[in-house]
N, C-alpha and C. Protein backbone atom coordinates (compact mmCIF):
# COMPACT_ATOMS: atom_id res chain seq x y z
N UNK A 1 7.07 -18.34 -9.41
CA UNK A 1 6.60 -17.04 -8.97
C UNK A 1 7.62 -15.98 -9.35
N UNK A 2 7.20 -14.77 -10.10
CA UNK A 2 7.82 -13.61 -9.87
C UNK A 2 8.46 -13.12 -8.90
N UNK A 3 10.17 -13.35 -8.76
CA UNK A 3 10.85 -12.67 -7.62
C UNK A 3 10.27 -10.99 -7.20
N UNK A 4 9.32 -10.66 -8.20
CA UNK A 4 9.57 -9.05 -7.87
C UNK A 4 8.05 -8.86 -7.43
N UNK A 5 7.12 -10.02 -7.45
CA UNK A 5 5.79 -10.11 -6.79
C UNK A 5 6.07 -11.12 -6.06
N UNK A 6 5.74 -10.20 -4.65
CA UNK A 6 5.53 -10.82 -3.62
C UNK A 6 4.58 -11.79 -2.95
N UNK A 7 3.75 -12.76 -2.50
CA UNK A 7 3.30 -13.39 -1.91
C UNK A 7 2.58 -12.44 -0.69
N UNK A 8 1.48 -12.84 -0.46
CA UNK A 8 0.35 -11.96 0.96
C UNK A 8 0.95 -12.62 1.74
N UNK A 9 1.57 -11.96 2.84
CA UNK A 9 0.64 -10.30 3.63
C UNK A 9 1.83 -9.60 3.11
N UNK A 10 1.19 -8.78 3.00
CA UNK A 10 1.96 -7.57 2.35
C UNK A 10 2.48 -6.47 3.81
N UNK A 11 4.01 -5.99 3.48
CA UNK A 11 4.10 -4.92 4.54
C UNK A 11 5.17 -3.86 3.84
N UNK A 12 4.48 -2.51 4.48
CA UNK A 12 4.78 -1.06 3.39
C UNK A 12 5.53 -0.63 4.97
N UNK A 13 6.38 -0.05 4.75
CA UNK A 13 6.91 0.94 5.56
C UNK A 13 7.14 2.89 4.65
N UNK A 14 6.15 3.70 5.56
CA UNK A 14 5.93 4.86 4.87
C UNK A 14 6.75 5.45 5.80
N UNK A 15 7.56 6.58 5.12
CA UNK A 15 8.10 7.95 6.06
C UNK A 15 9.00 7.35 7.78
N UNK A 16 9.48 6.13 7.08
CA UNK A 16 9.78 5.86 8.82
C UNK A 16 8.68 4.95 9.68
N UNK A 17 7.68 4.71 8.96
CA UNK A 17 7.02 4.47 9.88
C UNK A 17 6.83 3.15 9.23
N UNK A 18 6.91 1.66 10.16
CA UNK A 18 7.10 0.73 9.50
C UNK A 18 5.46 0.02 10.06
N UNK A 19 4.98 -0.29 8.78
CA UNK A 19 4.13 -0.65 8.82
C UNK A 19 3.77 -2.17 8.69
N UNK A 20 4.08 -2.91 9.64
CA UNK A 20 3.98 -3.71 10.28
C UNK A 20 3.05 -4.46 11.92
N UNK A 21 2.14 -5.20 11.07
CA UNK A 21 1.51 -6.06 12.51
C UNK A 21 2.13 -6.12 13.65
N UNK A 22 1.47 -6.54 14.62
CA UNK A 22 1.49 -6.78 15.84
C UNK A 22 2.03 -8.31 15.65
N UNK A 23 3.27 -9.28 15.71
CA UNK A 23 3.30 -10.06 15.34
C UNK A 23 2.74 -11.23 16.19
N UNK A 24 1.41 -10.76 17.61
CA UNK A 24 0.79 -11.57 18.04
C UNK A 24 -0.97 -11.53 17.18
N UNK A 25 -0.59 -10.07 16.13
CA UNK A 25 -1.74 -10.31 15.41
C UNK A 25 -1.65 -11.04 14.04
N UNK A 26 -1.02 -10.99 13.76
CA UNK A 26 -0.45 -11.10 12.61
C UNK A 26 0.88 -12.45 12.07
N UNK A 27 1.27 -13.71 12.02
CA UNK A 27 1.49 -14.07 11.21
C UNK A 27 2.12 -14.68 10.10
N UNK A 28 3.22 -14.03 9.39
CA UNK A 28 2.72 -14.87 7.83
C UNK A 28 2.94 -15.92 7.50
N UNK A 29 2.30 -16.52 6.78
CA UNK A 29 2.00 -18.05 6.51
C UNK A 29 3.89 -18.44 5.88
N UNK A 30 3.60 -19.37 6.43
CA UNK A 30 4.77 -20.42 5.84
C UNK A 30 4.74 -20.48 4.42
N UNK A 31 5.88 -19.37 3.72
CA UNK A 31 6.44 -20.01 2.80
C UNK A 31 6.30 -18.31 2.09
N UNK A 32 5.40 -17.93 2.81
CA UNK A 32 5.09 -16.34 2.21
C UNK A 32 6.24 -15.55 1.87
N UNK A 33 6.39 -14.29 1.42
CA UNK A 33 7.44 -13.38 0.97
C UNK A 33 7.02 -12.26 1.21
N UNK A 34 7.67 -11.18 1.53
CA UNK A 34 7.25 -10.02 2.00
C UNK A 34 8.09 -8.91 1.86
N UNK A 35 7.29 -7.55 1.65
CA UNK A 35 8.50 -6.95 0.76
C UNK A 35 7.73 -5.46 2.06
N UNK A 36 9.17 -4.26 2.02
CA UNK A 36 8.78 -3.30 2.61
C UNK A 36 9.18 -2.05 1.40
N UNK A 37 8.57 -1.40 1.55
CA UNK A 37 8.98 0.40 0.63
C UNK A 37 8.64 1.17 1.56
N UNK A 38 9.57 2.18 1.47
CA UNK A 38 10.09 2.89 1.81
C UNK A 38 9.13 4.77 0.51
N UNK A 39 8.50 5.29 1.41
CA UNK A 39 8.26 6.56 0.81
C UNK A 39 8.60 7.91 1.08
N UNK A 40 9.57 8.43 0.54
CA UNK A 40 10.05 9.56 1.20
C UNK A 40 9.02 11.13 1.30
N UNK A 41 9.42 11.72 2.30
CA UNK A 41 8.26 12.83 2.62
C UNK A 41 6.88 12.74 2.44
N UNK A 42 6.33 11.59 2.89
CA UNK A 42 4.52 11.45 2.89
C UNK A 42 4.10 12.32 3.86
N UNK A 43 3.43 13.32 3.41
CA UNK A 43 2.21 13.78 4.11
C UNK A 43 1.60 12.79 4.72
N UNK A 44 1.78 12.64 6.31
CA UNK A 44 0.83 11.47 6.80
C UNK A 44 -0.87 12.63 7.74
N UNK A 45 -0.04 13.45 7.45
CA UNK A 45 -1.40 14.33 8.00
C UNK A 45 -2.08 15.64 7.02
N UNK A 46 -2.69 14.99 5.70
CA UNK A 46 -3.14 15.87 4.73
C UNK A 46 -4.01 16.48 5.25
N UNK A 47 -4.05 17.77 4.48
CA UNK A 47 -4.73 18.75 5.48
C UNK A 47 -6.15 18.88 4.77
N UNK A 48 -6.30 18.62 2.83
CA UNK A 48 -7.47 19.26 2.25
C UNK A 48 -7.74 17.58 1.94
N UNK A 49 -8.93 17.69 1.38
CA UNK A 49 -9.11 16.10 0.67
C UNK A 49 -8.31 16.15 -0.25
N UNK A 50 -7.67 17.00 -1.28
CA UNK A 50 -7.10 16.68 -2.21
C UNK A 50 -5.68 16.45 -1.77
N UNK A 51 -5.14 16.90 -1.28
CA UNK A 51 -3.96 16.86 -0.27
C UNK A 51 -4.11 15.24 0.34
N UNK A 52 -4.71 14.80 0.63
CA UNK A 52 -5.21 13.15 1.14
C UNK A 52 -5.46 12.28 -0.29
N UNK A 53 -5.70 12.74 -1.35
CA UNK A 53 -6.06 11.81 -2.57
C UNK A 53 -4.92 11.92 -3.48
N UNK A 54 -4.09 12.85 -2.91
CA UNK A 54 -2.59 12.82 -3.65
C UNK A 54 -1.52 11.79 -2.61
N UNK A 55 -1.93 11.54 -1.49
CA UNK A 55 -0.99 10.91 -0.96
C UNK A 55 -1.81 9.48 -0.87
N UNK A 56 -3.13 9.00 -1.13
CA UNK A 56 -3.43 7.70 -1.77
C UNK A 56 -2.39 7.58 -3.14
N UNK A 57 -2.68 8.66 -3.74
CA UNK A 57 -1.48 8.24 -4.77
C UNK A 57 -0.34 7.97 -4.89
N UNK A 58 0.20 8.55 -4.60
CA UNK A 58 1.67 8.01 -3.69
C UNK A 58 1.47 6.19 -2.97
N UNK A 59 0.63 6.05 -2.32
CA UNK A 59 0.88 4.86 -2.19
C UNK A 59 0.35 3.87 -2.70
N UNK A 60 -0.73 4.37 -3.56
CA UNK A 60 -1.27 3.17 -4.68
C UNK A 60 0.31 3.33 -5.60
N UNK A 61 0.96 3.87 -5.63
CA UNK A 61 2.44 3.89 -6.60
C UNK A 61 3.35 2.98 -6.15
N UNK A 62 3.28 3.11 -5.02
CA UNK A 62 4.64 2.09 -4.43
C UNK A 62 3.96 0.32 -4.02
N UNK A 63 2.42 0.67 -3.86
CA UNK A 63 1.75 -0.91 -4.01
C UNK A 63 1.67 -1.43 -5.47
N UNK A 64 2.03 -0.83 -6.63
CA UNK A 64 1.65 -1.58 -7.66
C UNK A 64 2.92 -1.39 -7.77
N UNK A 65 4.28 -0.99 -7.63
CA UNK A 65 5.55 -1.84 -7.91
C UNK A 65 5.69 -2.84 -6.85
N UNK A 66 5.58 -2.68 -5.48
CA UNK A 66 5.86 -3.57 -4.56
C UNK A 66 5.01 -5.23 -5.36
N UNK A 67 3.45 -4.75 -6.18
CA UNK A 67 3.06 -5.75 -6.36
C UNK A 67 3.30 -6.15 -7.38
N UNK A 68 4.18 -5.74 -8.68
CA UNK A 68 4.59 -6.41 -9.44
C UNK A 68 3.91 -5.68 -10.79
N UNK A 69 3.48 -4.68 -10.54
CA UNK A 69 3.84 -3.41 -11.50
C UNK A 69 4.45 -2.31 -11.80
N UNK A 70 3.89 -1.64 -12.24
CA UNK A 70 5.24 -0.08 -12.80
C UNK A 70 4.56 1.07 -13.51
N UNK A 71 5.16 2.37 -13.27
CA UNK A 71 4.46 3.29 -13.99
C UNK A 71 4.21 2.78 -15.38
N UNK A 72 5.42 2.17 -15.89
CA UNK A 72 5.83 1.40 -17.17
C UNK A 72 4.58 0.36 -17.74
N UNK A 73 3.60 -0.35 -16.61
CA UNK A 73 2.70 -1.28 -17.19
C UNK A 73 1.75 -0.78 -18.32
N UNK A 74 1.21 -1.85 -18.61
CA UNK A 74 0.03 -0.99 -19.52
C UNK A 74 -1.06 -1.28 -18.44
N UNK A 75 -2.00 -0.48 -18.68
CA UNK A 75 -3.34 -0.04 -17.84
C UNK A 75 -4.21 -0.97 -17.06
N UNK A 76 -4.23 -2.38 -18.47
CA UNK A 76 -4.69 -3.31 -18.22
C UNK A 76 -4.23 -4.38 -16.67
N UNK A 77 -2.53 -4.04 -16.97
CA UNK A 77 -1.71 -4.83 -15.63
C UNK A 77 -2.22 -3.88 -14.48
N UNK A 78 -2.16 -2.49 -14.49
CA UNK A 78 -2.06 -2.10 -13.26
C UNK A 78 -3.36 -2.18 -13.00
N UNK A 79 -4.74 -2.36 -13.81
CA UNK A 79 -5.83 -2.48 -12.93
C UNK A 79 -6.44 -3.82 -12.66
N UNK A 80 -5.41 -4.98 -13.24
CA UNK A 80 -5.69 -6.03 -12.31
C UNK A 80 -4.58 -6.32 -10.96
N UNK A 81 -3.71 -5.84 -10.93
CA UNK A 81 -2.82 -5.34 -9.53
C UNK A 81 -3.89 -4.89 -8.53
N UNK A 82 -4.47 -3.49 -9.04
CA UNK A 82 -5.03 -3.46 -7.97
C UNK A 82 -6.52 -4.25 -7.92
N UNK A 83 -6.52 -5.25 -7.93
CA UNK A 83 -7.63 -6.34 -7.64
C UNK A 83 -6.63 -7.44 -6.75
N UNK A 84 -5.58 -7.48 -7.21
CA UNK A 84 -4.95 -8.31 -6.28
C UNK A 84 -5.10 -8.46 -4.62
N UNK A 85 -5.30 -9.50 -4.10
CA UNK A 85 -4.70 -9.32 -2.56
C UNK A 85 -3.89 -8.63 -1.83
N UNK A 86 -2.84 -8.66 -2.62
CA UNK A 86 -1.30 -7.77 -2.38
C UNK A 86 -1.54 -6.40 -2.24
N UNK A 87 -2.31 -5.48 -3.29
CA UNK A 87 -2.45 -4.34 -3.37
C UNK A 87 -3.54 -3.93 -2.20
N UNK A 88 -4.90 -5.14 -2.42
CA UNK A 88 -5.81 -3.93 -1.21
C UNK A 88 -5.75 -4.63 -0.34
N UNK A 89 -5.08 -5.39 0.63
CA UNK A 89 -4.59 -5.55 1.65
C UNK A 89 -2.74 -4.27 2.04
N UNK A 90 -2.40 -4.13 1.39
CA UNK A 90 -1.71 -3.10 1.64
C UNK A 90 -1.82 -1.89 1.35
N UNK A 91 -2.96 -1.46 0.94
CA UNK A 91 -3.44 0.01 0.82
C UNK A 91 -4.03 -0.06 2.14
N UNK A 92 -5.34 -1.04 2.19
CA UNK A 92 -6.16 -0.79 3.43
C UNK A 92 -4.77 -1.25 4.51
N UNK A 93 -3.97 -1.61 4.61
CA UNK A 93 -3.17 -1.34 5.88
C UNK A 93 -2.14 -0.54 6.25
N UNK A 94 -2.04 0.10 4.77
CA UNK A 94 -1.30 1.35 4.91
C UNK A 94 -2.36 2.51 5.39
N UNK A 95 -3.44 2.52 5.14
CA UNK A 95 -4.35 3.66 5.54
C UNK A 95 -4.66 3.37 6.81
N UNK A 96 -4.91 2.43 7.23
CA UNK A 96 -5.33 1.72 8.75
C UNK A 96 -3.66 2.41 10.00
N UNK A 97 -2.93 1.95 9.40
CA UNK A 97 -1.72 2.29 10.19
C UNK A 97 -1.44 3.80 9.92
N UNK A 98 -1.60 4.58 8.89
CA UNK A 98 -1.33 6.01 8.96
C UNK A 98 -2.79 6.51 10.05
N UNK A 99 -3.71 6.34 10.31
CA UNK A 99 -4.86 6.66 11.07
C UNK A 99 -5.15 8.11 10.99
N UNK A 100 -5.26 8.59 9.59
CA UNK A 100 -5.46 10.28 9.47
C UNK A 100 -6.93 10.29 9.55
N UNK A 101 -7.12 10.68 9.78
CA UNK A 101 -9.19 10.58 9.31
C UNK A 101 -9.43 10.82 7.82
N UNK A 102 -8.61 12.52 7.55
CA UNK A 102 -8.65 12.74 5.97
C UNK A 102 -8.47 11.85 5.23
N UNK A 103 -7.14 11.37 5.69
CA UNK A 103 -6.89 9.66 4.66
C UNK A 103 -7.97 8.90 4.26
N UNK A 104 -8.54 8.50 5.75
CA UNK A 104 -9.50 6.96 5.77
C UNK A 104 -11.06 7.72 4.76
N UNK A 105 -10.89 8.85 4.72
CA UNK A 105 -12.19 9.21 4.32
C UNK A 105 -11.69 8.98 2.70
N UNK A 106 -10.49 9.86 2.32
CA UNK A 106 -10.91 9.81 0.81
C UNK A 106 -10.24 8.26 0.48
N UNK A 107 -9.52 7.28 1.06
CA UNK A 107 -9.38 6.40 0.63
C UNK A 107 -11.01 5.25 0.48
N UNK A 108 -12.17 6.12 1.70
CA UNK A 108 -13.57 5.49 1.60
C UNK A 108 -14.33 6.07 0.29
N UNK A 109 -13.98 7.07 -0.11
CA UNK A 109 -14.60 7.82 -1.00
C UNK A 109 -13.80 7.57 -2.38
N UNK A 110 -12.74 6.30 -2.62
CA UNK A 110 -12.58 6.17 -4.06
C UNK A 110 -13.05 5.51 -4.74
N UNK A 111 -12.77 5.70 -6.23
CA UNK A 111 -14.18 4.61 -6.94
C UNK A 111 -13.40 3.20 -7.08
């Protein structure tokens, strides 16, 4: 395995805010690996939708290095990243744990 891809469940810590289970909900399997990032100054309360679809971006950025990509990939890597487990289990729990509404909407409204 890639030291620099991690193994599911995935956990993001944004702005301080560590995004992390309930560890009576949560977990991780024996043998798993788990990585945290760190994002400095996230808007966790975007105010316009676009303002909310710039800070999905931001963290679709730090899930496809956490998962073992890079601005650096070619197109092809980063859009099977995000098919990975790794990636939309830690988007949807990075959006779940930020609980903006704006967020949850345009992260419902991407293609």
């Amino acid at each position: 395995m890639n030291p620099k891809t991690p193994a599911h469940p995935f956990v993001l810590a944004l702005f301080g805010l560590a995004l992390v289970a309930p560890a009576a909900a949560r977990q991780p399997e024996a043998g798993t690996a788990t990585a945290t990032v760190r994002i400095a100054r996230l808007d966790r309360h975007p105010a316009t939708p676009a303002a909310a679809r710039r800070v999905l971006v931001r963290i679709d950025r730090a899930l496809l290095e956490v998962c073992g990509a890079s601005d650096f990939s070619l197109r092809e890597v980063k859009a099977a990243t995000r098919q990975s487990a790794c990636w939309k289990d830690g988007m949807a729990d990075a959006v779940a744990r930020i609980g903006d509404p704006a967020l949850r909407l345009a992260y419902a409204q991407r293609p």
